[in-house]
N, C-alpha and C. Protein backbone atom coordinates (compact mmCIF):
# COMPACT_ATOMS: atom_id res chain seq x y z
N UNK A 1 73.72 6.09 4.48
CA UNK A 1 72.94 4.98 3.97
C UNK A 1 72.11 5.48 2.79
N UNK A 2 71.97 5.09 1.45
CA UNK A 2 71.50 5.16 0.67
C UNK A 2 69.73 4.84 0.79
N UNK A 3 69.37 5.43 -0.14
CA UNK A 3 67.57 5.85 0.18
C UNK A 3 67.04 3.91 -0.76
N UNK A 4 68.04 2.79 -0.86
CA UNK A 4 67.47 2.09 -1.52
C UNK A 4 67.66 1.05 -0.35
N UNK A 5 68.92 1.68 1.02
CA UNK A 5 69.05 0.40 1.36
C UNK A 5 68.55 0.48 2.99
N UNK A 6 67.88 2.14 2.54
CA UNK A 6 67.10 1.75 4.22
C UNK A 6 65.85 0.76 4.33
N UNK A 7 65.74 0.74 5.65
CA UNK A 7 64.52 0.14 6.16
C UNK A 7 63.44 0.76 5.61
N UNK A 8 61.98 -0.09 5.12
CA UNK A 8 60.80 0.35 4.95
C UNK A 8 59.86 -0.04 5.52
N UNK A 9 59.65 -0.14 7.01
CA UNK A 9 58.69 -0.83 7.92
C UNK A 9 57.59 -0.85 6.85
N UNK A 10 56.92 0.13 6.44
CA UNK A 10 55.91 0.54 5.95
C UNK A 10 55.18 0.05 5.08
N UNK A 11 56.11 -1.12 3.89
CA UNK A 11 56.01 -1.59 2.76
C UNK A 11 55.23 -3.63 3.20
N UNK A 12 54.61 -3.28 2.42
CA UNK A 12 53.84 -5.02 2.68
C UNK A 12 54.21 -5.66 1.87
N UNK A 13 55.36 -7.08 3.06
CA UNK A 13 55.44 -8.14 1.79
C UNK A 13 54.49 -9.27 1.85
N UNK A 14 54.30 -9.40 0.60
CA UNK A 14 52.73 -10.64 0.14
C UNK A 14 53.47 -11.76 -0.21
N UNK A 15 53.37 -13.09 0.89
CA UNK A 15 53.57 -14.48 0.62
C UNK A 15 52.82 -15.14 0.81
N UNK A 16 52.95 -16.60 0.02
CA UNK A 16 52.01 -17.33 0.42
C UNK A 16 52.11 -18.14 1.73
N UNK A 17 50.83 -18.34 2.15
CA UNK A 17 50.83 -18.68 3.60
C UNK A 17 51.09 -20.34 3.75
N UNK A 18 52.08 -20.47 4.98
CA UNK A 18 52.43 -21.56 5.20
C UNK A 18 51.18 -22.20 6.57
N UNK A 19 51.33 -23.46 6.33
CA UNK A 19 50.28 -24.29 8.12
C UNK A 19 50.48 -23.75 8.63
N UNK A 20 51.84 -23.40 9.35
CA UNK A 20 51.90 -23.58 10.69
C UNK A 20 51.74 -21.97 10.72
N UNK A 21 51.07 -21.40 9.94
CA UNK A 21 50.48 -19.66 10.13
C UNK A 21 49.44 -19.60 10.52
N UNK A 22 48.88 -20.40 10.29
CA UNK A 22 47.03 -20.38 10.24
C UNK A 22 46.47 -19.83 11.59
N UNK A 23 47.42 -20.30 12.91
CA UNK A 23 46.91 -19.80 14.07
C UNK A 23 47.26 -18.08 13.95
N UNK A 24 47.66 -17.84 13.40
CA UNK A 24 47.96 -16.34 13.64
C UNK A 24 46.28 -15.88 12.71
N UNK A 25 46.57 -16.23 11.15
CA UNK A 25 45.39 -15.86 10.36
C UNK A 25 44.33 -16.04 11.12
N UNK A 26 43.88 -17.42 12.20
CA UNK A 26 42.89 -17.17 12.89
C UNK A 26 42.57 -16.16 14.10
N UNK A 27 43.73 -15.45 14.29
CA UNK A 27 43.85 -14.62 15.40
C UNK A 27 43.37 -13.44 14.71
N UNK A 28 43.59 -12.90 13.31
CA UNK A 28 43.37 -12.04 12.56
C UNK A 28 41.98 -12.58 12.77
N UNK A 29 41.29 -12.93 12.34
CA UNK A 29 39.88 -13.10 11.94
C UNK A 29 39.36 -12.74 13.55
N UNK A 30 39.56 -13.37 14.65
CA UNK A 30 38.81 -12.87 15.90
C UNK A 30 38.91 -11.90 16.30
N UNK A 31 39.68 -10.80 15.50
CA UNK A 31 40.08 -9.73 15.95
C UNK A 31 39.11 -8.72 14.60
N UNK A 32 38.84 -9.16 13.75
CA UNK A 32 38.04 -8.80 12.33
C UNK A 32 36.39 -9.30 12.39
N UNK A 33 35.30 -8.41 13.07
CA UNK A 33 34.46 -8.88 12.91
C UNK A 33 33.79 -8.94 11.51
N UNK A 34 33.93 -8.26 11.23
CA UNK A 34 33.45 -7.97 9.66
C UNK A 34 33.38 -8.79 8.87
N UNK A 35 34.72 -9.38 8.57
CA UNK A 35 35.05 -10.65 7.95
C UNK A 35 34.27 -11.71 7.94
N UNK A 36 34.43 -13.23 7.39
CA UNK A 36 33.90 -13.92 7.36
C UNK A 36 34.45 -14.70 8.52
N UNK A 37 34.01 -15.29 9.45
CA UNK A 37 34.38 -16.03 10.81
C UNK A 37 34.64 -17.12 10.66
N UNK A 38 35.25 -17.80 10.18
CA UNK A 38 36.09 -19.17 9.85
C UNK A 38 36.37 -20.02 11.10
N UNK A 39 36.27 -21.14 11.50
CA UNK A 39 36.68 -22.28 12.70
C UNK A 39 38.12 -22.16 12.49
N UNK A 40 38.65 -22.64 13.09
CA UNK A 40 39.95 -22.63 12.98
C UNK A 40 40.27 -24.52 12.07
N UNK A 41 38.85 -25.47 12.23
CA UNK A 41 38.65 -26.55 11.03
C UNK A 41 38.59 -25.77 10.11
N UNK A 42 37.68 -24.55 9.76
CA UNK A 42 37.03 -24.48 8.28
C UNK A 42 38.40 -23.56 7.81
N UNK A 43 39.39 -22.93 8.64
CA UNK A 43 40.15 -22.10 7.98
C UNK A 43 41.52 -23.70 7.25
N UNK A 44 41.34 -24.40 8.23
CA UNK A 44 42.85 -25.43 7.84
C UNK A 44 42.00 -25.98 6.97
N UNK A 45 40.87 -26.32 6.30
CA UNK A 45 40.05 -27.11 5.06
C UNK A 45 40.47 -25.97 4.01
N UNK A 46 39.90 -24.86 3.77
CA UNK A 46 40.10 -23.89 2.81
C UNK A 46 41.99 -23.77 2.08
N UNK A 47 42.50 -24.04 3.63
CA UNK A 47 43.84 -24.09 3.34
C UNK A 47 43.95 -24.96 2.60
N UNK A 48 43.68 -25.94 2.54
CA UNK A 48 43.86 -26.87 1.84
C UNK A 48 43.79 -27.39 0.60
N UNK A 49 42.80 -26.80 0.54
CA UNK A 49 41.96 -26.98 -0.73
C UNK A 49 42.54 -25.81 -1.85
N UNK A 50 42.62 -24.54 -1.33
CA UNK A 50 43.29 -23.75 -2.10
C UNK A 50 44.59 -23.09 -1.72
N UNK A 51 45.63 -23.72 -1.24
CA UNK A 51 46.82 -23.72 -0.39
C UNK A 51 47.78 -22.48 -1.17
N UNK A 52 47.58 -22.62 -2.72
CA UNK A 52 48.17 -21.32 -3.97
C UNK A 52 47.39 -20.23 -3.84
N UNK A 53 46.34 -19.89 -3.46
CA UNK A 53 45.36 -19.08 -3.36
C UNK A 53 45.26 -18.04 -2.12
N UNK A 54 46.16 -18.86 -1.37
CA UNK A 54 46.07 -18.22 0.28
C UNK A 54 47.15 -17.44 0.48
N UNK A 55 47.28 -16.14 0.72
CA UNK A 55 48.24 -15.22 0.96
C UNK A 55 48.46 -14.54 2.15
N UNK A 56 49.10 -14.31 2.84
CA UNK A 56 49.48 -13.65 3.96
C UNK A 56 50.20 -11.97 3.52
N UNK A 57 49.97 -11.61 4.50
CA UNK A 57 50.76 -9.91 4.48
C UNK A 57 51.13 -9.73 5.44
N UNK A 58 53.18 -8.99 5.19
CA UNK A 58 53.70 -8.91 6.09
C UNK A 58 53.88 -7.68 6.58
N UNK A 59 54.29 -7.25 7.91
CA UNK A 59 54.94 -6.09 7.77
C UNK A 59 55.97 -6.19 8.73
N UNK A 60 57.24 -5.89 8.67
CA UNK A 60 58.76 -6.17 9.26
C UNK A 60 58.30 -7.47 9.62
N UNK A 61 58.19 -8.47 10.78
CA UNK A 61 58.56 -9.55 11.02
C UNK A 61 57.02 -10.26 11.77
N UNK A 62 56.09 -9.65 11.76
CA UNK A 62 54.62 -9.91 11.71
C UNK A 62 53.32 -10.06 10.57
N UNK A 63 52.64 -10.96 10.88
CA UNK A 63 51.39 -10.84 9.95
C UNK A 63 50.31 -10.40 10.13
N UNK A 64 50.69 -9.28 8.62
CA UNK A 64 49.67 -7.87 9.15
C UNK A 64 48.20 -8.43 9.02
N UNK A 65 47.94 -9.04 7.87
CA UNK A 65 47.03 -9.83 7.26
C UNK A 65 46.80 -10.64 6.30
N UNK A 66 45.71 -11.72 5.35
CA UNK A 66 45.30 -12.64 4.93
C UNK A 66 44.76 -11.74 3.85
N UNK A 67 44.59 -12.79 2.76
CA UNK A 67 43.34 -12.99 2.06
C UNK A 67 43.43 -14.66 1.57
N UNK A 68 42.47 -15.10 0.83
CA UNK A 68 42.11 -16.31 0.46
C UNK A 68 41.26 -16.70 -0.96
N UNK A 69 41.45 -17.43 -1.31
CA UNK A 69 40.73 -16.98 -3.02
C UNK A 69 40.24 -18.72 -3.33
N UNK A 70 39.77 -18.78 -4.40
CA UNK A 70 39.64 -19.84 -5.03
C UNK A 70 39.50 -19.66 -6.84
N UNK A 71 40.14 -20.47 -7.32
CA UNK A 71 39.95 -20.48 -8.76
C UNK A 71 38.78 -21.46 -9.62
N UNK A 72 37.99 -21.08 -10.24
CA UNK A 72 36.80 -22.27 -11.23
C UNK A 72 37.36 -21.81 -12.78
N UNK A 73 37.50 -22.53 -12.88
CA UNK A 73 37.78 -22.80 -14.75
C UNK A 73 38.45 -21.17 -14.89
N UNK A 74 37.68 -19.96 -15.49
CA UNK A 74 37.83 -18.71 -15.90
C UNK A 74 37.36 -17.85 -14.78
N UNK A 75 37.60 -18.17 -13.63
CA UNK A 75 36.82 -16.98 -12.71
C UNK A 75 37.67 -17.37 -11.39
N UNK A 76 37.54 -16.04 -10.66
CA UNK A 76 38.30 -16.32 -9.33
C UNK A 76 36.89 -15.83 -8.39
N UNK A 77 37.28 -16.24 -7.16
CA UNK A 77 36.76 -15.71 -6.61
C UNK A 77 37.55 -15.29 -4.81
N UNK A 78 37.39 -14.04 -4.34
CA UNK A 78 37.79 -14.29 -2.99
C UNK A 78 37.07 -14.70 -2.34
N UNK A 79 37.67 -15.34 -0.97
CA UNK A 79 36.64 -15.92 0.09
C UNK A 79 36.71 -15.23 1.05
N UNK A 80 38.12 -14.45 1.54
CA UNK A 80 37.71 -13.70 2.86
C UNK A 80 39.01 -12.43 2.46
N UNK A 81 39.13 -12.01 3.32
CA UNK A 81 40.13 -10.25 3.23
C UNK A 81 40.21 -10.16 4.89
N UNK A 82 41.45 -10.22 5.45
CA UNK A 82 41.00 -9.47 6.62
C UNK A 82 42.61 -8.87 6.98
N UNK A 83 42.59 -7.64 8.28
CA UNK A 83 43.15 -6.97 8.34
C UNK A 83 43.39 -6.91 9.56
N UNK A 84 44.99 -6.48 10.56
CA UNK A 84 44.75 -6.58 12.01
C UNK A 84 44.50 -4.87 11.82
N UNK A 85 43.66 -4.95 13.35
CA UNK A 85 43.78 -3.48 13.40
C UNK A 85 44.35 -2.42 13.39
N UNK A 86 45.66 -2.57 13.70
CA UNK A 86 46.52 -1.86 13.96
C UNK A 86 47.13 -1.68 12.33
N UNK A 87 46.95 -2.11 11.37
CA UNK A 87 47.67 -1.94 9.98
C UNK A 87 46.47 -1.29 8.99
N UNK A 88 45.05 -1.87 9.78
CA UNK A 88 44.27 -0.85 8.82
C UNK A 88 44.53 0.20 7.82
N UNK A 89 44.18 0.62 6.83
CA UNK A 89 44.27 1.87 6.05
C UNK A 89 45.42 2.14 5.98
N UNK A 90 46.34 0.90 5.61
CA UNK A 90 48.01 1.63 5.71
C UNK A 90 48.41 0.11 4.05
N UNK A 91 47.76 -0.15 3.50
CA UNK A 91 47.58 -0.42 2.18
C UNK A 91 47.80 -2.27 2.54
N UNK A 92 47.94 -2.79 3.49
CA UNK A 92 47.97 -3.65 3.38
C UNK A 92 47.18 -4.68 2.45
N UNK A 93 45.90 -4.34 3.18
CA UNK A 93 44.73 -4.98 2.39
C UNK A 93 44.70 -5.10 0.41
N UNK A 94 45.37 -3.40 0.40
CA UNK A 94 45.25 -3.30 -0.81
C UNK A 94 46.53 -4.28 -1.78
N UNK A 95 47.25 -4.29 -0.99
CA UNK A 95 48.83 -5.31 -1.21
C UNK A 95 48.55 -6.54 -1.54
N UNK A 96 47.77 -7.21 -0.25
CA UNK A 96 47.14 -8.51 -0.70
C UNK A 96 46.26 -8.76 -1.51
N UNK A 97 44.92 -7.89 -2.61
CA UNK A 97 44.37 -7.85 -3.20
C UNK A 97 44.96 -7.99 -4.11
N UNK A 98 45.76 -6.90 -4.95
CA UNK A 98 46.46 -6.84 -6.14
C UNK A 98 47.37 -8.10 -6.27
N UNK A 99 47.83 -8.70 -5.10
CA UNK A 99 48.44 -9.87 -5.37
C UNK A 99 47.87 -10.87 -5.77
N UNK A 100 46.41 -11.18 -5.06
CA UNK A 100 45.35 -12.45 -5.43
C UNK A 100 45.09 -12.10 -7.08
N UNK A 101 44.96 -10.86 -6.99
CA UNK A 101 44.23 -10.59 -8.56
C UNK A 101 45.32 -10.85 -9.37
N UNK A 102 46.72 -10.55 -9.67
CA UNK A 102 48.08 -10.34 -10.13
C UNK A 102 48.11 -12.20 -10.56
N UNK A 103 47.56 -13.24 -9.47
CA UNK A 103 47.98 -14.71 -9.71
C UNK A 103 46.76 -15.08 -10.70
N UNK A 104 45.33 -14.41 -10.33
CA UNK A 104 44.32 -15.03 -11.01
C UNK A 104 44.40 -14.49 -12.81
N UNK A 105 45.03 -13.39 -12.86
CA UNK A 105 45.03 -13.06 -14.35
C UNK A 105 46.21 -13.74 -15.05
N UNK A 106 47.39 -14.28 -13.72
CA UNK A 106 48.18 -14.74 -14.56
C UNK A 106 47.72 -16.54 -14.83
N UNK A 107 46.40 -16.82 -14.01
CA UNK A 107 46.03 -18.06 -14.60
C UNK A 107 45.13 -17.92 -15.48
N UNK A 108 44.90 -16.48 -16.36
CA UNK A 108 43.78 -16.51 -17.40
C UNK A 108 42.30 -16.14 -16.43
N UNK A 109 42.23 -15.81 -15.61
CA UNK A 109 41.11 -15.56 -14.72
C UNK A 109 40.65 -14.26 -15.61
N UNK A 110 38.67 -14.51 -16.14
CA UNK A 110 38.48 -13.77 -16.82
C UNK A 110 37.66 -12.78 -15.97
N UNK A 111 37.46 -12.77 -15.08
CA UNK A 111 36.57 -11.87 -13.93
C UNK A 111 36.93 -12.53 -12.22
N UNK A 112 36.64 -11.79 -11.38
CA UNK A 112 37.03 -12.26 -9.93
C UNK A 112 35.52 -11.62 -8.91
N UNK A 113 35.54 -12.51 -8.51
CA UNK A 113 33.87 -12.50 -7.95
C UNK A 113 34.44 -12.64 -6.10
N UNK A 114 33.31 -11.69 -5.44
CA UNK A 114 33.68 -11.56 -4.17
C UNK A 114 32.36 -11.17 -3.21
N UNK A 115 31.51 -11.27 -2.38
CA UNK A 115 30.63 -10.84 -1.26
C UNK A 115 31.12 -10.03 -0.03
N UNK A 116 30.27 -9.15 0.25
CA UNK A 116 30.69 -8.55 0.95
C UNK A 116 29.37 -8.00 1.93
N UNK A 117 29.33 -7.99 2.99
CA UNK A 117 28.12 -7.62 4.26
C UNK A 117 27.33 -6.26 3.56
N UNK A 118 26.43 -6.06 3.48
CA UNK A 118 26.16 -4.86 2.63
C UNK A 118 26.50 -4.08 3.84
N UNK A 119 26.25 -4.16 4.89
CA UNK A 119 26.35 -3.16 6.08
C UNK A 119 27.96 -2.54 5.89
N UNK A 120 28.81 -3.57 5.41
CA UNK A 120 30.07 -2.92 5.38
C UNK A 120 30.98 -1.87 4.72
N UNK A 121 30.38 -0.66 4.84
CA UNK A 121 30.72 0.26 3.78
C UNK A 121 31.74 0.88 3.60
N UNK A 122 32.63 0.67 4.47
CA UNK A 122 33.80 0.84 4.37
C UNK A 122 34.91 -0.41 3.16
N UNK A 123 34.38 -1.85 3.16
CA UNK A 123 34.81 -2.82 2.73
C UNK A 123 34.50 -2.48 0.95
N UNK A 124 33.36 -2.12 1.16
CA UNK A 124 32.65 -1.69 -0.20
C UNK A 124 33.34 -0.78 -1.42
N UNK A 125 33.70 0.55 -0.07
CA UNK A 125 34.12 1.22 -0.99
C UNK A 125 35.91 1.01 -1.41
N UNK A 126 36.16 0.20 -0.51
CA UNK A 126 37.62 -0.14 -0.57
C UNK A 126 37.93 -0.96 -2.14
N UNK A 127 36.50 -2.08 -2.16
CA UNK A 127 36.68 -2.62 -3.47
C UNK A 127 36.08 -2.03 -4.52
N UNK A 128 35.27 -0.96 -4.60
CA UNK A 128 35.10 -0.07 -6.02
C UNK A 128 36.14 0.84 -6.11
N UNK A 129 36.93 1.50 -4.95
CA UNK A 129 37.79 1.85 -5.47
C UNK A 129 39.37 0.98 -5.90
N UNK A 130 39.18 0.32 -5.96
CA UNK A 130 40.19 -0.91 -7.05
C UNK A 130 39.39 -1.72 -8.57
N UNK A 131 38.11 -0.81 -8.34
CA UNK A 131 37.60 -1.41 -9.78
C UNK A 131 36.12 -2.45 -9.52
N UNK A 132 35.89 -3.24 -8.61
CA UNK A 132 35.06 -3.97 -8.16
C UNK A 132 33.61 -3.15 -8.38
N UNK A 133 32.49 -3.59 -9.17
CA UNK A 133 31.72 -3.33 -9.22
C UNK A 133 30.29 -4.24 -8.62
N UNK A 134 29.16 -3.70 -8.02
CA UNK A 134 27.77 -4.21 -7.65
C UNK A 134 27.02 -5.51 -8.94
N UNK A 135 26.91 -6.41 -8.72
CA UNK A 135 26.31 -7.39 -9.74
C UNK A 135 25.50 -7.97 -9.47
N UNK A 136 25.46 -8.25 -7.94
CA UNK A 136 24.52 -9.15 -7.28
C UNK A 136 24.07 -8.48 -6.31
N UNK A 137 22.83 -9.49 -5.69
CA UNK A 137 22.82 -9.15 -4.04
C UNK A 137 22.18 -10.63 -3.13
N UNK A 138 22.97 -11.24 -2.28
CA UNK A 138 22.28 -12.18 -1.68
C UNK A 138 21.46 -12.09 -0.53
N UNK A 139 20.30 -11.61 -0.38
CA UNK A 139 19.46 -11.69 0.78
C UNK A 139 20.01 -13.03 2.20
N UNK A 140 20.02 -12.40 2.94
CA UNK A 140 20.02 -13.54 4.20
C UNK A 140 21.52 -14.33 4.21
N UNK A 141 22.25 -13.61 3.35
CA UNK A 141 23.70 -14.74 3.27
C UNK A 141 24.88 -14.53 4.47
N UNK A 142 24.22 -13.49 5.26
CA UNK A 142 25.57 -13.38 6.33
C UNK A 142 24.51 -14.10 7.47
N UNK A 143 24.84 -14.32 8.42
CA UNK A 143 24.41 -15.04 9.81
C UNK A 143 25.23 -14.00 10.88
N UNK A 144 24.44 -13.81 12.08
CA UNK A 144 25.03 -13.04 13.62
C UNK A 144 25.74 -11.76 13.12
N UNK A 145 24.83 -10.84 12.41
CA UNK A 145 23.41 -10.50 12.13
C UNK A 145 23.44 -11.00 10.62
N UNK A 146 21.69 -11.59 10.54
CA UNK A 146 21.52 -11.90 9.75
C UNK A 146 21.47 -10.64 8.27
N UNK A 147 21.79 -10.76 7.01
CA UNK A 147 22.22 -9.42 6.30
C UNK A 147 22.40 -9.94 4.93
N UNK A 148 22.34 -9.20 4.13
CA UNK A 148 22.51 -9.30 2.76
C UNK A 148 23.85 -9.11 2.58
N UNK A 149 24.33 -9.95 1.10
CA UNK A 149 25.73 -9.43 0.72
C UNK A 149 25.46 -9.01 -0.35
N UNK A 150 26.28 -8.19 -0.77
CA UNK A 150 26.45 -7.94 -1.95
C UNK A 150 27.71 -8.61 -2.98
N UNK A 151 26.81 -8.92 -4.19
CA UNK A 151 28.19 -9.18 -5.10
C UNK A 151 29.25 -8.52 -5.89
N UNK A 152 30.18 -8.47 -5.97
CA UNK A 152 30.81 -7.36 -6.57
C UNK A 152 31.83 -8.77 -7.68
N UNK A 153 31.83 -7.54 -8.38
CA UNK A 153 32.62 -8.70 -9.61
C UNK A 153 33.53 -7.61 -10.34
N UNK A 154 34.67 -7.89 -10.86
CA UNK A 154 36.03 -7.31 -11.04
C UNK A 154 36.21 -8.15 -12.56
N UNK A 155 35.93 -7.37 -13.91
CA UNK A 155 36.69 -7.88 -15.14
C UNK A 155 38.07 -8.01 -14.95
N UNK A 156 39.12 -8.77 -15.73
CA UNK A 156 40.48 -8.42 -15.36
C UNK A 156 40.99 -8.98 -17.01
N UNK A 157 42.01 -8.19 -17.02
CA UNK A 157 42.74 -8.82 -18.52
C UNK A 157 43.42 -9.41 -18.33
N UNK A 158 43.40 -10.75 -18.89
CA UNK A 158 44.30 -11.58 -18.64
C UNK A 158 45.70 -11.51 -19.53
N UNK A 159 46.86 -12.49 -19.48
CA UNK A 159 47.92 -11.77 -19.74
C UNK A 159 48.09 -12.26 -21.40
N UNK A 160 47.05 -13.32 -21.99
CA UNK A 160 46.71 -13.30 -23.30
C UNK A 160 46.61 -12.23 -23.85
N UNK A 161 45.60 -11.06 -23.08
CA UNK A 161 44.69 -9.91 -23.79
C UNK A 161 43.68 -10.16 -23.82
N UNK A 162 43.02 -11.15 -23.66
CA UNK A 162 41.88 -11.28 -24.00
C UNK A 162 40.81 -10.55 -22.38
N UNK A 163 39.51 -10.31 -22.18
CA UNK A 163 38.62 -10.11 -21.11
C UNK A 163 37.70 -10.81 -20.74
């Protein structure tokens, strides 16, 4: 067997997420405290609203994990990232990122804006190391525990050239 036509459990494919997924994405999230805790209403509203925006990650015939985005005029922003445990630190996360970012530059998205638990320093450094830098900080914006986020904001070139 040739090295192009084996199996690559390993490799994450990024699609966009269909309805009838959402119960799984919500299974991801109860399993992700970190994350932002979504109803299983507020996750099928978001769906909705940004249905192009919402991505899933696969790995062989399961969903490893989500992310979720929204677009305003020149700016993206994500709304949530989450990961099952078991795929952690095995690039998923990073799969679905580059993909959200990959759609927002190809809509001219001139920066991508994102919050994150300041407590979460692992999340933190995951997005400076893809470029995400400190811009903000929101006092009191997480709830159960109450906590600051931080803003992180990501320039991106869009496929004009322009920044």
């Amino acid at each position: 067997m040739s090295a192009e036509s084996e199996p690559q459990p390993n490799l994450t494919r990024v699609a966009r997420c269909r309805k009838g997924e959402l119960g799984e994405v919500r299974q991801i999230l109860e399993g992700s405290p970190e994350a932002s805790d979504w109803s299983a209403s507020a996750l099928a509203a978001i769906y909705e609203q940004h249905p192009t925006h919402f991505l899933v990650g696969w790995r062989s015939k399961e969903i490893a994990g989500f992310i979720s985005g929204r677009r305003a005029a020149d700016e993206g922003e994500i709304l949530n990232l989450a990961v099952k445990a078991q795929f952690r630190r095995e690039g998923v996360g990073n799969a679905l990122l580059k993909a959200l970012v990959e759609q927002f530059i190809g809509e001219n998205v001139a920066q991508v804006f994102l919050e994150v638990r300041e407590s979460n320093r692992t999340a933190v450094s995951f997005y400076e190391s893809v470029g995400f830098l400190e811009i903000g900080r929101r006092e009191g914006y997480y709830r159960e525990p109450v906590e600051a986020a931080l803003v992180l904001g990501l320039k991106v070139l869009s496929r004009a050239g322009t920044t």
